[in-house]
N, C-alpha and C. Protein backbone atom coordinates (compact mmCIF):
# COMPACT_ATOMS: atom_id res chain seq x y z
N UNK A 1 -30.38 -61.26 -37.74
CA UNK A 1 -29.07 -61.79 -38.11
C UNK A 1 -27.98 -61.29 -37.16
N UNK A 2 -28.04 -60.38 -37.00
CA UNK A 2 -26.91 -59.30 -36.01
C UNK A 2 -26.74 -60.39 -35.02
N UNK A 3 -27.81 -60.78 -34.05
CA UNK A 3 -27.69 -61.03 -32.89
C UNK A 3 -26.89 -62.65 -32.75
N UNK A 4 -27.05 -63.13 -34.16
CA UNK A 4 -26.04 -64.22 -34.34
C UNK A 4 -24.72 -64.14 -34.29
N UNK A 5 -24.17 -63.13 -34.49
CA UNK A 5 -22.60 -62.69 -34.64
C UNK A 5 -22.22 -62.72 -33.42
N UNK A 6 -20.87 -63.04 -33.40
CA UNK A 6 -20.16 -62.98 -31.89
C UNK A 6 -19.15 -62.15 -32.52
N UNK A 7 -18.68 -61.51 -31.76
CA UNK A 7 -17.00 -60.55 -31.98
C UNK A 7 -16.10 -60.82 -31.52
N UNK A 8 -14.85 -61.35 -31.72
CA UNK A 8 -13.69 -61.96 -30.97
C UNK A 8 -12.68 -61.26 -31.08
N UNK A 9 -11.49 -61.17 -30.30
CA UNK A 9 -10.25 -60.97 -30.39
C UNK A 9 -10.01 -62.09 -31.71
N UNK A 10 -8.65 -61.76 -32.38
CA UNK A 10 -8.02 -62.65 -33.63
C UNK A 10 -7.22 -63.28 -32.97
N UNK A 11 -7.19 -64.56 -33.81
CA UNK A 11 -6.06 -65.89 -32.26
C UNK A 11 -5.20 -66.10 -34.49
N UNK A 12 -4.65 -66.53 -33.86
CA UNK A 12 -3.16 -66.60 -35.26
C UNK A 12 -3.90 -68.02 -36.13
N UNK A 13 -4.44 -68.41 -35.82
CA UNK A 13 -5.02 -69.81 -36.40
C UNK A 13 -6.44 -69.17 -37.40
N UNK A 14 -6.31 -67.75 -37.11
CA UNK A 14 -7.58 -67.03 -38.18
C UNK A 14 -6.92 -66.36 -39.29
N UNK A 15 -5.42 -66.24 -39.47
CA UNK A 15 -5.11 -65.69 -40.43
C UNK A 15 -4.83 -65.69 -42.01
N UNK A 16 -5.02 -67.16 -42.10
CA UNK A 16 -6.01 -67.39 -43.58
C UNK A 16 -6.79 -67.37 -44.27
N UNK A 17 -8.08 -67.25 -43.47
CA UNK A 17 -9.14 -66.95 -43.90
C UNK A 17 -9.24 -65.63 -43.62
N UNK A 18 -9.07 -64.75 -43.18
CA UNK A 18 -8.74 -63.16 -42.70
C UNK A 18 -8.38 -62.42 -43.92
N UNK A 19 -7.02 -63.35 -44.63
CA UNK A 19 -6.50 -63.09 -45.53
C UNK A 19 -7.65 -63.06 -46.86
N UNK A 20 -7.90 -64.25 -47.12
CA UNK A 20 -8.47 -64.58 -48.20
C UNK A 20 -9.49 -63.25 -48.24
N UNK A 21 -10.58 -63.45 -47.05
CA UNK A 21 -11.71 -62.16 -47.11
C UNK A 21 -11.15 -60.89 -47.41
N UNK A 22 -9.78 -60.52 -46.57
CA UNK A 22 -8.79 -59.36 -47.07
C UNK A 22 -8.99 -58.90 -48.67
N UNK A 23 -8.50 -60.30 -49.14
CA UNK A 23 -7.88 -60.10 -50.53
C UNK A 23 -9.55 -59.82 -51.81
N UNK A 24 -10.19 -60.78 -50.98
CA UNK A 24 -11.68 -60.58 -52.22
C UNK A 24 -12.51 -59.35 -52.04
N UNK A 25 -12.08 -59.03 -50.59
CA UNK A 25 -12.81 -57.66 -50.55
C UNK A 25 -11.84 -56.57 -51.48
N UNK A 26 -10.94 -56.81 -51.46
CA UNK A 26 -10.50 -55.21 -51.95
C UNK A 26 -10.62 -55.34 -53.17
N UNK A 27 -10.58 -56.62 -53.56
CA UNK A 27 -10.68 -56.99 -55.52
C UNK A 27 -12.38 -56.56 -55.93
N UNK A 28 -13.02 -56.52 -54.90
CA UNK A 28 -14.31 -56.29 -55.10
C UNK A 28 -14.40 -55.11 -54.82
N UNK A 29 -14.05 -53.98 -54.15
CA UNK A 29 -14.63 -52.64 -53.83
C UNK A 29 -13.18 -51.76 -54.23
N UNK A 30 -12.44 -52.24 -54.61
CA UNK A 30 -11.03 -51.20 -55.58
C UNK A 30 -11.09 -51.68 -57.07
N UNK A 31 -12.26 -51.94 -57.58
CA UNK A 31 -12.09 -52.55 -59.36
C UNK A 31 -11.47 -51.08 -59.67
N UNK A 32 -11.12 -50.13 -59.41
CA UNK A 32 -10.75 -49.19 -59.63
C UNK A 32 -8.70 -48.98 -60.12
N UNK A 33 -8.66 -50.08 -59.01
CA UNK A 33 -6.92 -50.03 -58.79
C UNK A 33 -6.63 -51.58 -59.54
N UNK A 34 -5.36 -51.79 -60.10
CA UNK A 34 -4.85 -53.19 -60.66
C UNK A 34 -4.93 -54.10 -59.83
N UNK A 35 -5.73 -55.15 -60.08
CA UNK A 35 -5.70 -55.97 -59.14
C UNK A 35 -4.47 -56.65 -58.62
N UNK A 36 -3.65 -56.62 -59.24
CA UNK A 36 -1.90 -56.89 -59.20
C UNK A 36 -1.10 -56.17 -58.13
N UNK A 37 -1.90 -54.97 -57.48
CA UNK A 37 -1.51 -53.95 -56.52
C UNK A 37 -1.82 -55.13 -55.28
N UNK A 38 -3.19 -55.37 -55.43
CA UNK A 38 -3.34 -56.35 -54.16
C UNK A 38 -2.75 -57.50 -53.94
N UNK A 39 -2.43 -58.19 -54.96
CA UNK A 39 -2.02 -59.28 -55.17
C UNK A 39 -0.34 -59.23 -54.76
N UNK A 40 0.14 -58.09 -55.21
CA UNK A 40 1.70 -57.88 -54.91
C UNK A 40 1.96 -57.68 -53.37
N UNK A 41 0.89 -56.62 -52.49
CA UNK A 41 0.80 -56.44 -50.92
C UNK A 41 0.38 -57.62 -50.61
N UNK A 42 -0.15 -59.07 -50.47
CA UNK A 42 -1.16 -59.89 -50.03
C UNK A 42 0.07 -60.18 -49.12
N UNK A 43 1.29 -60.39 -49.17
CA UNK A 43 2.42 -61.48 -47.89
C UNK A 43 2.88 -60.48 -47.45
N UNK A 44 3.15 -59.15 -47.99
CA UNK A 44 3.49 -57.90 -46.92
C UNK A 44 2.11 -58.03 -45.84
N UNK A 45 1.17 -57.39 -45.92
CA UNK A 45 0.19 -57.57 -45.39
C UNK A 45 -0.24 -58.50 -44.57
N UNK A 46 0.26 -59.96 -44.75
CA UNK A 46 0.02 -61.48 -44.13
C UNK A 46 0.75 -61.20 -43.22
N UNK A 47 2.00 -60.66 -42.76
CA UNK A 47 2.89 -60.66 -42.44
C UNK A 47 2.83 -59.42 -40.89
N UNK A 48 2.27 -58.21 -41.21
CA UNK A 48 2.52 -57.00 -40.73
C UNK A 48 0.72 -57.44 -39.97
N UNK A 49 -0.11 -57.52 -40.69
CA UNK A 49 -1.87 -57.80 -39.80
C UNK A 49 -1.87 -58.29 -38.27
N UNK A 50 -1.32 -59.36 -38.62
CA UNK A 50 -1.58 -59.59 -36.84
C UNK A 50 -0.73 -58.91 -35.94
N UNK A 51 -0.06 -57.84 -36.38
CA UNK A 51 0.62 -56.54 -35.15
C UNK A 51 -0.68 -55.61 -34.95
N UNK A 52 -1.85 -56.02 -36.39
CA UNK A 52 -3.09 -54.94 -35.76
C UNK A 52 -3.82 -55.46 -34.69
N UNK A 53 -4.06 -54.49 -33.88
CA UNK A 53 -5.69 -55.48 -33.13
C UNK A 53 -6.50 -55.31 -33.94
N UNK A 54 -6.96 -56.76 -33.99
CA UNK A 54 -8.41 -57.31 -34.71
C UNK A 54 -9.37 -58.03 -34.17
N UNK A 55 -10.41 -57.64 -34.82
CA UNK A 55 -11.42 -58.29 -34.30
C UNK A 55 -11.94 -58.87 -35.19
N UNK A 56 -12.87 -59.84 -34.99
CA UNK A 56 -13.30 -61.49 -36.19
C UNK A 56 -14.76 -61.12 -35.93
N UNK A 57 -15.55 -61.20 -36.49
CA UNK A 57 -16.91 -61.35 -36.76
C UNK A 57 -17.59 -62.85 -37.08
N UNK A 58 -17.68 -63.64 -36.05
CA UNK A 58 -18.16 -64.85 -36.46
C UNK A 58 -19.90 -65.28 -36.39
N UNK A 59 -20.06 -65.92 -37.28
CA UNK A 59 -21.34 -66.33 -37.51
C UNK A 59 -21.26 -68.01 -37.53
N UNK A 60 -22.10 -68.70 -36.91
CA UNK A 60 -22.30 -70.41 -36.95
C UNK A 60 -20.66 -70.70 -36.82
N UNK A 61 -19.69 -69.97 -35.93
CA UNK A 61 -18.23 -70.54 -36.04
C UNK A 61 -17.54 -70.60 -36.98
N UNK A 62 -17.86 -69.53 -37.84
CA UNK A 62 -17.69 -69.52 -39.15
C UNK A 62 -17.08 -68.13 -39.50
N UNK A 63 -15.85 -67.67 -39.54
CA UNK A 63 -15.48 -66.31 -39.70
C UNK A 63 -15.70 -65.43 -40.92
N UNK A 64 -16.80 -64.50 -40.52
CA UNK A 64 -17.57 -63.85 -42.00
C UNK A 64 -16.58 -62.12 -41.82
N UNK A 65 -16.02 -61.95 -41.02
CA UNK A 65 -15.42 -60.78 -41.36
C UNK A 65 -14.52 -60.18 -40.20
N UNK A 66 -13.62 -58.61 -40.75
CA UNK A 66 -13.11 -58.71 -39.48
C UNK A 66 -12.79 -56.95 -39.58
N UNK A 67 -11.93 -56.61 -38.09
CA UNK A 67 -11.81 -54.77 -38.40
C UNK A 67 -10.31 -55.34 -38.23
N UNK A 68 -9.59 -54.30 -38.76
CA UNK A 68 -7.83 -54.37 -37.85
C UNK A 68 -7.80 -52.38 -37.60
N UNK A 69 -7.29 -52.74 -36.64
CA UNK A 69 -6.86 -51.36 -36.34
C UNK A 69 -5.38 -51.34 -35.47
N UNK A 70 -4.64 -49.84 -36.37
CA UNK A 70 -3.18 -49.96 -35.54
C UNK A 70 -3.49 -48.68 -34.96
N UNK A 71 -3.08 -48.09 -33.80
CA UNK A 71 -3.18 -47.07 -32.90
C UNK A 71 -3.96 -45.95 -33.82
N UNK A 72 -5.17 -46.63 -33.30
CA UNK A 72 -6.88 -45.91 -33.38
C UNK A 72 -7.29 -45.63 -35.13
N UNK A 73 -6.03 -46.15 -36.06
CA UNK A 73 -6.74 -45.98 -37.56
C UNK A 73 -6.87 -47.18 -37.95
N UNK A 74 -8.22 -47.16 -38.62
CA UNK A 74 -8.73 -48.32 -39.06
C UNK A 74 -7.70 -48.47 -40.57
N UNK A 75 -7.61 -49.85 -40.64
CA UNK A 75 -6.81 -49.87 -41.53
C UNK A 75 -7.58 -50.90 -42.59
N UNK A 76 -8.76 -51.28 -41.54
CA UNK A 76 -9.92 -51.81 -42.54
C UNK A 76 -10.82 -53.14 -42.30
N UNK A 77 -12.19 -52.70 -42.67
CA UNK A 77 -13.35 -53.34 -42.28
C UNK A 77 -13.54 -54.14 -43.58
N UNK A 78 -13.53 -55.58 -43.36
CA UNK A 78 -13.62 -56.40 -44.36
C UNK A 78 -14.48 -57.78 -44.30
N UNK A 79 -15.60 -57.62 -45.31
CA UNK A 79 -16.99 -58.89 -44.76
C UNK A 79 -16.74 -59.50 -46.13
N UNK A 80 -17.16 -60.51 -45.73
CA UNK A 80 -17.44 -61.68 -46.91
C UNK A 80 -18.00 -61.05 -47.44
N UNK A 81 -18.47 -61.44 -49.22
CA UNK A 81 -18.98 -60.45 -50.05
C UNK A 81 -20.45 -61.55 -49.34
N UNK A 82 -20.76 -62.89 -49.05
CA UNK A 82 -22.31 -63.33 -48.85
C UNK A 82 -23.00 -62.74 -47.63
N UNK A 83 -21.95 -62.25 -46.72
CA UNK A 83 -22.67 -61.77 -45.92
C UNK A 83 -22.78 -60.34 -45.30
N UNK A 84 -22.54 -59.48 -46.81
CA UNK A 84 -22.65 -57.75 -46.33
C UNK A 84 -23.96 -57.09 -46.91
N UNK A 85 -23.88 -56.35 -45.82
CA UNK A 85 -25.40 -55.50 -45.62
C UNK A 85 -26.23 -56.34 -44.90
N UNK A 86 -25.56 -56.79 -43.89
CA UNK A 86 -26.45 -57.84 -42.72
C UNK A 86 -25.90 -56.74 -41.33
N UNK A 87 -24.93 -56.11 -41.32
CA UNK A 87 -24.98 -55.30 -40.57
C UNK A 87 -23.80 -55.36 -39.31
N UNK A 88 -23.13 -56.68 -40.27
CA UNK A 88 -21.71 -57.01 -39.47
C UNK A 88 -20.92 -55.82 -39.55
N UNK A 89 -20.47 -55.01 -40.34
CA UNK A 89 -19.36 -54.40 -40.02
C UNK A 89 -19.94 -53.03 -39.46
N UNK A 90 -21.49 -52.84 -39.41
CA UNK A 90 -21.77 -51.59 -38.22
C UNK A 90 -21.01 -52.09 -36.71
N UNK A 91 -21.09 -53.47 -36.54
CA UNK A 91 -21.36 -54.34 -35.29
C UNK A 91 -19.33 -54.16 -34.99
N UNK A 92 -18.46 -54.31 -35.90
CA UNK A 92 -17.48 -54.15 -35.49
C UNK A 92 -16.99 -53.22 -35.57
N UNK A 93 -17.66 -52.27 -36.28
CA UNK A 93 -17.10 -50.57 -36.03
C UNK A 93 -17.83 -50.20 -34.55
N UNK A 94 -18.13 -50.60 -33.80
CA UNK A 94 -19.42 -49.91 -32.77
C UNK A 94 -18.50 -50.42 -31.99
N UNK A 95 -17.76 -52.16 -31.54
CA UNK A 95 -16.79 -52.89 -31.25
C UNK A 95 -15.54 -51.83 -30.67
N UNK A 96 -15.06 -51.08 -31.89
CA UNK A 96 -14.04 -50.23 -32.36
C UNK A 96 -14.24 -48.98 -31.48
N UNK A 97 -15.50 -48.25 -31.84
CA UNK A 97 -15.53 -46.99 -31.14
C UNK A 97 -16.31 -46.75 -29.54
N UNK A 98 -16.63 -48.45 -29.21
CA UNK A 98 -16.48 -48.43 -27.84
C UNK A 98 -14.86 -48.51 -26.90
N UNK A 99 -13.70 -48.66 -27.81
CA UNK A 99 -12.87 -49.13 -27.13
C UNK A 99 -11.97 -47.84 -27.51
N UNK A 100 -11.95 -46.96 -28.81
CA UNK A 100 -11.39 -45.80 -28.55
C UNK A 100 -12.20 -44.43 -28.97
N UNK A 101 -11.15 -43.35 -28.36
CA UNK A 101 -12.12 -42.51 -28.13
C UNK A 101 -12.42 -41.24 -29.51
N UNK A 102 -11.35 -42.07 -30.44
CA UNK A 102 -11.19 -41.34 -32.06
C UNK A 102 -10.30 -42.29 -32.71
N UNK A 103 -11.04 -42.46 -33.86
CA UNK A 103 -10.90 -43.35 -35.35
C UNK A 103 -10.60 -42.29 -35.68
N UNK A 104 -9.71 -42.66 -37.00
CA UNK A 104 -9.48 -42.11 -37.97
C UNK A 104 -9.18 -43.84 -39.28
N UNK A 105 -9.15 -43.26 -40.56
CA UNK A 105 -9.26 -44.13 -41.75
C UNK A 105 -8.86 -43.21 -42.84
N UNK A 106 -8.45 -43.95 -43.93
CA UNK A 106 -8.36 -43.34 -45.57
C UNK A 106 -9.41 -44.00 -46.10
N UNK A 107 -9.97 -43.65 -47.10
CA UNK A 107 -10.93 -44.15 -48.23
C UNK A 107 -11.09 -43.73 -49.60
N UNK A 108 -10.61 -44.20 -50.36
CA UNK A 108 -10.95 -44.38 -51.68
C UNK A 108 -12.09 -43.41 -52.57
N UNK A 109 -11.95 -42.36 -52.85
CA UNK A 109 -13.15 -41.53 -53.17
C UNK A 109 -14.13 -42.40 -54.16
N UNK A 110 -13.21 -43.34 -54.66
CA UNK A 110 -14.75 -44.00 -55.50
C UNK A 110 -15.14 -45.29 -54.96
N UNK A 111 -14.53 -45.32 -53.66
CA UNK A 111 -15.46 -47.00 -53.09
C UNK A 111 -16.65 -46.12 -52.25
N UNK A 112 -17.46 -45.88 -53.18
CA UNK A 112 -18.86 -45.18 -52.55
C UNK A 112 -19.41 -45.83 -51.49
N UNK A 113 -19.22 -47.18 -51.83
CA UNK A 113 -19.91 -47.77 -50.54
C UNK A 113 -19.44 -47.36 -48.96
N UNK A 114 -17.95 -47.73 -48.94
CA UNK A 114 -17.22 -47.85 -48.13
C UNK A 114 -17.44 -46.04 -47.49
N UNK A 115 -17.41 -45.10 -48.15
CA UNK A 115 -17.11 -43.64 -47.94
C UNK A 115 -19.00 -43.16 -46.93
N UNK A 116 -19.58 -43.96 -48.04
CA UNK A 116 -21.49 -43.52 -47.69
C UNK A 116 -21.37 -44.65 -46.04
N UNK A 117 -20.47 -45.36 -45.95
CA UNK A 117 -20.73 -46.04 -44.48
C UNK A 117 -20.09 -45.48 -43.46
N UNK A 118 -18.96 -45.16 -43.93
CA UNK A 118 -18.49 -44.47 -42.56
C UNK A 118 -19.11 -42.99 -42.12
N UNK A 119 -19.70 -42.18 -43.35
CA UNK A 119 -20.40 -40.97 -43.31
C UNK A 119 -21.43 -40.91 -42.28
N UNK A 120 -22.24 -42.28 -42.76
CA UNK A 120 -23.47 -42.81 -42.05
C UNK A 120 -23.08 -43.25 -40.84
N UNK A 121 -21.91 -43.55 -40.52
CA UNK A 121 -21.79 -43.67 -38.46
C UNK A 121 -20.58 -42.96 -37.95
N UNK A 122 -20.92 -41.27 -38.44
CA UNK A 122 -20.73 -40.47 -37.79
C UNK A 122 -19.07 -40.38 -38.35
N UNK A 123 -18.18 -40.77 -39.20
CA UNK A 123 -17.05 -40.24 -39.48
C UNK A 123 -16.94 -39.07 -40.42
N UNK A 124 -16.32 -38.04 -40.61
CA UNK A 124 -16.11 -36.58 -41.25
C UNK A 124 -15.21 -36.42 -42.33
N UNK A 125 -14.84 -36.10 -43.47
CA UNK A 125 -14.24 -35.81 -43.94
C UNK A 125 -13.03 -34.54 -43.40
N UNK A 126 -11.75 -34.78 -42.99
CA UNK A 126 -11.11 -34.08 -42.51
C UNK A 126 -9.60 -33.54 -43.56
N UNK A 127 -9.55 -34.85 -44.94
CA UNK A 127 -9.10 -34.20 -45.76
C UNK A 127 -8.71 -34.99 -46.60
N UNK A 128 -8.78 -34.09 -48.49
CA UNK A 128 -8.68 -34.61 -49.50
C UNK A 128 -7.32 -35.09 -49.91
N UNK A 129 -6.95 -35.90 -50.35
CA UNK A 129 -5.73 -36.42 -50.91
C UNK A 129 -5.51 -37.11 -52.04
N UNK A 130 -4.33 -37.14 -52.50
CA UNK A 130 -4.06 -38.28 -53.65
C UNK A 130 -3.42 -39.32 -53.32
N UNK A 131 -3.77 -40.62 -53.36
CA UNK A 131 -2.88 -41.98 -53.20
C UNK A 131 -2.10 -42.18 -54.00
N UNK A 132 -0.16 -41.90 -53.26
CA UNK A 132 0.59 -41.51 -54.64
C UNK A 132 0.82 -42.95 -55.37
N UNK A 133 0.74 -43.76 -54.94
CA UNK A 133 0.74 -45.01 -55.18
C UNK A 133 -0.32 -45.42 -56.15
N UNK A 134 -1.43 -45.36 -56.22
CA UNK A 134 -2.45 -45.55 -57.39
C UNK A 134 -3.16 -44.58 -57.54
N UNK A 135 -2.67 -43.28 -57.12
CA UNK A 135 -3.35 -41.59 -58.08
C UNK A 135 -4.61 -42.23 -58.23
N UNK A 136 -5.17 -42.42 -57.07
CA UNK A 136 -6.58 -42.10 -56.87
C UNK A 136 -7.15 -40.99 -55.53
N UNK A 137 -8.07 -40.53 -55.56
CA UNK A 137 -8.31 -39.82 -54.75
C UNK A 137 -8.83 -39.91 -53.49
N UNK A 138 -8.51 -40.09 -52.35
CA UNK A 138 -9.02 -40.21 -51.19
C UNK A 138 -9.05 -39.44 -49.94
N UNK A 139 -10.02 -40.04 -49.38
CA UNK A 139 -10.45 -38.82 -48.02
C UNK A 139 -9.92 -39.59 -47.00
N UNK A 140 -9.71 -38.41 -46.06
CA UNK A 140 -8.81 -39.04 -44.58
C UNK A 140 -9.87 -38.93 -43.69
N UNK A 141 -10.82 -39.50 -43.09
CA UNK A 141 -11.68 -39.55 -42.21
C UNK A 141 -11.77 -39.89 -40.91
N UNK A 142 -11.84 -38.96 -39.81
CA UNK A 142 -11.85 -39.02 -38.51
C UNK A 142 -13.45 -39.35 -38.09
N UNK A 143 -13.32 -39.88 -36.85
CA UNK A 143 -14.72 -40.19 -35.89
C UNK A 143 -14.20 -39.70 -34.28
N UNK A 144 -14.99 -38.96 -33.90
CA UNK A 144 -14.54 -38.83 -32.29
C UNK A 144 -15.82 -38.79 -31.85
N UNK A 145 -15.66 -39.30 -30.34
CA UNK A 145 -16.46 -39.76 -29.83
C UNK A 145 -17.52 -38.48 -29.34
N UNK A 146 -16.92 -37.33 -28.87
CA UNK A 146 -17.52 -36.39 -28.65
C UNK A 146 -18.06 -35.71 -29.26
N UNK A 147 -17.85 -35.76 -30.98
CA UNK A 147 -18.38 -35.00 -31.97
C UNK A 147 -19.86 -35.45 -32.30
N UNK A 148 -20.45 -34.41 -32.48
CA UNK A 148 -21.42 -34.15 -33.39
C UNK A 148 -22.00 -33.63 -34.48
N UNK A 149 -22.50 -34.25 -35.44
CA UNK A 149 -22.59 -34.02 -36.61
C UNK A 149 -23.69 -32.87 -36.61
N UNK A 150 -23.91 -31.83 -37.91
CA UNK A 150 -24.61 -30.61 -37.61
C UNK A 150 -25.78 -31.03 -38.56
């Protein structure tokens, strides 16, 4: 499947569907937070995204997912819910940490998924926090390129 994906720069004619995947991913991996939180950011967000560089994950011309990043923090890896655990968003984090030389990200202490993936390609827990905004707990996670895990 991998080898089907192409990775693109984001052209402004992708930012609807960008959006939409935006919005179902977080309703799907934050059941934790009001979904009304997302729903209230969705045109802040529409608005401020394409100042990130992004990258699109396309399959059959068909945009299944994407990364945005603003000066080197990921601000977030987001796949269609049909097509995750195919191995797209290893493919645009790899995208990501060929082009800088340290990530950093926040994460959600209970989107297990999201926390067990970045663990698994080499990002660290560098520190605990509270999101004062929805008093949940999250980790600030760095990746550098030179590091190695023990």
């Amino acid at each position: 499947m991998q080898e089907n994906i192409v990775i693109r720069n984001f052209k402004e004619e992708d930012l609807n569907i960008i959006m939409e995947i935006w919005l179902s991913s977080n309703l799907e991996a934050h059941s934790f937070i009001d979904e009304k939180y997302w729903k209230e950011n969705f045109q802040y967000v529409k608005k401020i995204l394409p100042k990130a560089n992004i990258k699109v994950a396309m399959l059959d011309n068909k945009i299944v997912g994407f990364i945005g990043i603003v000066n080197s923090y990921i601000a977030g890896i987001f796949i269609s819910k049909k097509f995750r655990n195919l191995g797209i968003g290893k493919l645009l984090l790899q995208e990501a940490k060929e082009n800088y030389k340290r990530l950093s990200l926040d994460v959600y202490r209970k989107n297990e998924r999201a926390y067990k993936f970045y663990l698994d390609n080499g990002f660290i827990v560098k520190e605990e926090k509270i999101d004062k905004v929805n008093n949940e707990i999250e980790y600030f996670m760095v990746y550098e390129k030179n590091h190695r895990r023990h």
